[in-house]
Protein backbone atom coordinates (compact mmCIF):
# COMPACT_ATOMS: atom_id res chain seq x y z
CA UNK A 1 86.83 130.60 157.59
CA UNK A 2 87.35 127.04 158.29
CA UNK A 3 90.96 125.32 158.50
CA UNK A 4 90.15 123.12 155.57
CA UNK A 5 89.29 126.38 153.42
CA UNK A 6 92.82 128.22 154.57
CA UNK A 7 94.94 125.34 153.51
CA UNK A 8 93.21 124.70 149.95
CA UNK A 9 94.13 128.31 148.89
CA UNK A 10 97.65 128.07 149.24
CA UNK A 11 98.11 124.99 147.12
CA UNK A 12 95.52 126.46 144.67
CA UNK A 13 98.00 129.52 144.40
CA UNK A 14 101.19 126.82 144.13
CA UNK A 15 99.14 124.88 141.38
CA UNK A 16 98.26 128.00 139.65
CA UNK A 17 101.81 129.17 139.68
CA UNK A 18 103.18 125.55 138.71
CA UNK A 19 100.92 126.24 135.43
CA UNK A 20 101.55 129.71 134.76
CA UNK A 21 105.53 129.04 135.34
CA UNK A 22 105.48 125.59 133.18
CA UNK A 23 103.30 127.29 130.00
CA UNK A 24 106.00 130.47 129.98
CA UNK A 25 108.69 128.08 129.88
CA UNK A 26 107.51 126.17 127.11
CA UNK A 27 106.53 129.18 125.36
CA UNK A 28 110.16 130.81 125.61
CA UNK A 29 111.52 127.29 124.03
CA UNK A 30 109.33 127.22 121.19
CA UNK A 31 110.51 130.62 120.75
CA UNK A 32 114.09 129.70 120.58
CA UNK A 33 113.29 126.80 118.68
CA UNK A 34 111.43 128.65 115.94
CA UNK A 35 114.09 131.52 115.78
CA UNK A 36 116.39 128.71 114.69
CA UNK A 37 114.90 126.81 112.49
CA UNK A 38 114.25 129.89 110.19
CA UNK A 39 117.76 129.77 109.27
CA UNK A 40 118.98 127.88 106.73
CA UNK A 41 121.54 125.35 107.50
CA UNK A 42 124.25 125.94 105.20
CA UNK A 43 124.80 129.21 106.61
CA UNK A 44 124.65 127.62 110.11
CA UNK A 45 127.33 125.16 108.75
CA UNK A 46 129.27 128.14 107.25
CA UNK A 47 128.81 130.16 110.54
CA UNK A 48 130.58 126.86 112.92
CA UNK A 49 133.20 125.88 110.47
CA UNK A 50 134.51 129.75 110.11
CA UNK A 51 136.64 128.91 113.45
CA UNK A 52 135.85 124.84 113.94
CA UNK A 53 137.23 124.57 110.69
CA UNK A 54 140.44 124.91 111.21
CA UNK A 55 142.71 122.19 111.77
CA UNK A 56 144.42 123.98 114.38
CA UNK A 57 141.88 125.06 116.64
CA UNK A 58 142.02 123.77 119.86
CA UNK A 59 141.60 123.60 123.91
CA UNK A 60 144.07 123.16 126.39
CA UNK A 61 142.43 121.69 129.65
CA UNK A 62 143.22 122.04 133.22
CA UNK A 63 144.99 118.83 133.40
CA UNK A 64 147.52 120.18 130.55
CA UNK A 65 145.84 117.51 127.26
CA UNK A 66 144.74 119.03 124.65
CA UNK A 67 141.67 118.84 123.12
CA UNK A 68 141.17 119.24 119.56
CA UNK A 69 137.75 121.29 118.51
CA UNK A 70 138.76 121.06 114.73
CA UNK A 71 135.14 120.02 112.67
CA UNK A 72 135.73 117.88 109.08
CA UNK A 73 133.56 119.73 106.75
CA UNK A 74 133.06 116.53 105.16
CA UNK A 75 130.69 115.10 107.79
């Protein structure tokens, strides 16, 4: 075999691989996207504001503030 011929392989493997790897990863996000949108929203509403709901739920960070992660069902 040639030089020229050993060197194409490799980066006909890599491109391969680039497609192979790029198509599964779009395939597992359509995935995830379709799982969600079969659900309806309200119950994905109902779901968040069971705990975001509540005017007292919160977050203390590491620099001692507090963060609030109460959700207005009214937006």
């Amino acid at each position: 075999m040639s030089k020229t011929r050993l060197l194409r392989l490799p980066a006909g493997l890599i491109f391969a691989g680039s497609l192979a790897l790029l198509a599964a990863i779009l395939l597992a996000a359509f995935s995830i996207r379709q799982a969600h949108a079969d659900e309806p929203a309200q119950q994905t509403e109902a779901y968040c504001l069971s705990c975001h709901g509540k005017s007292d739920l919160s977050l203390t960070l590491p620099d001692g503030e507090t963060l609030s992660l109460y959700i207005s069902p009214r937006c």
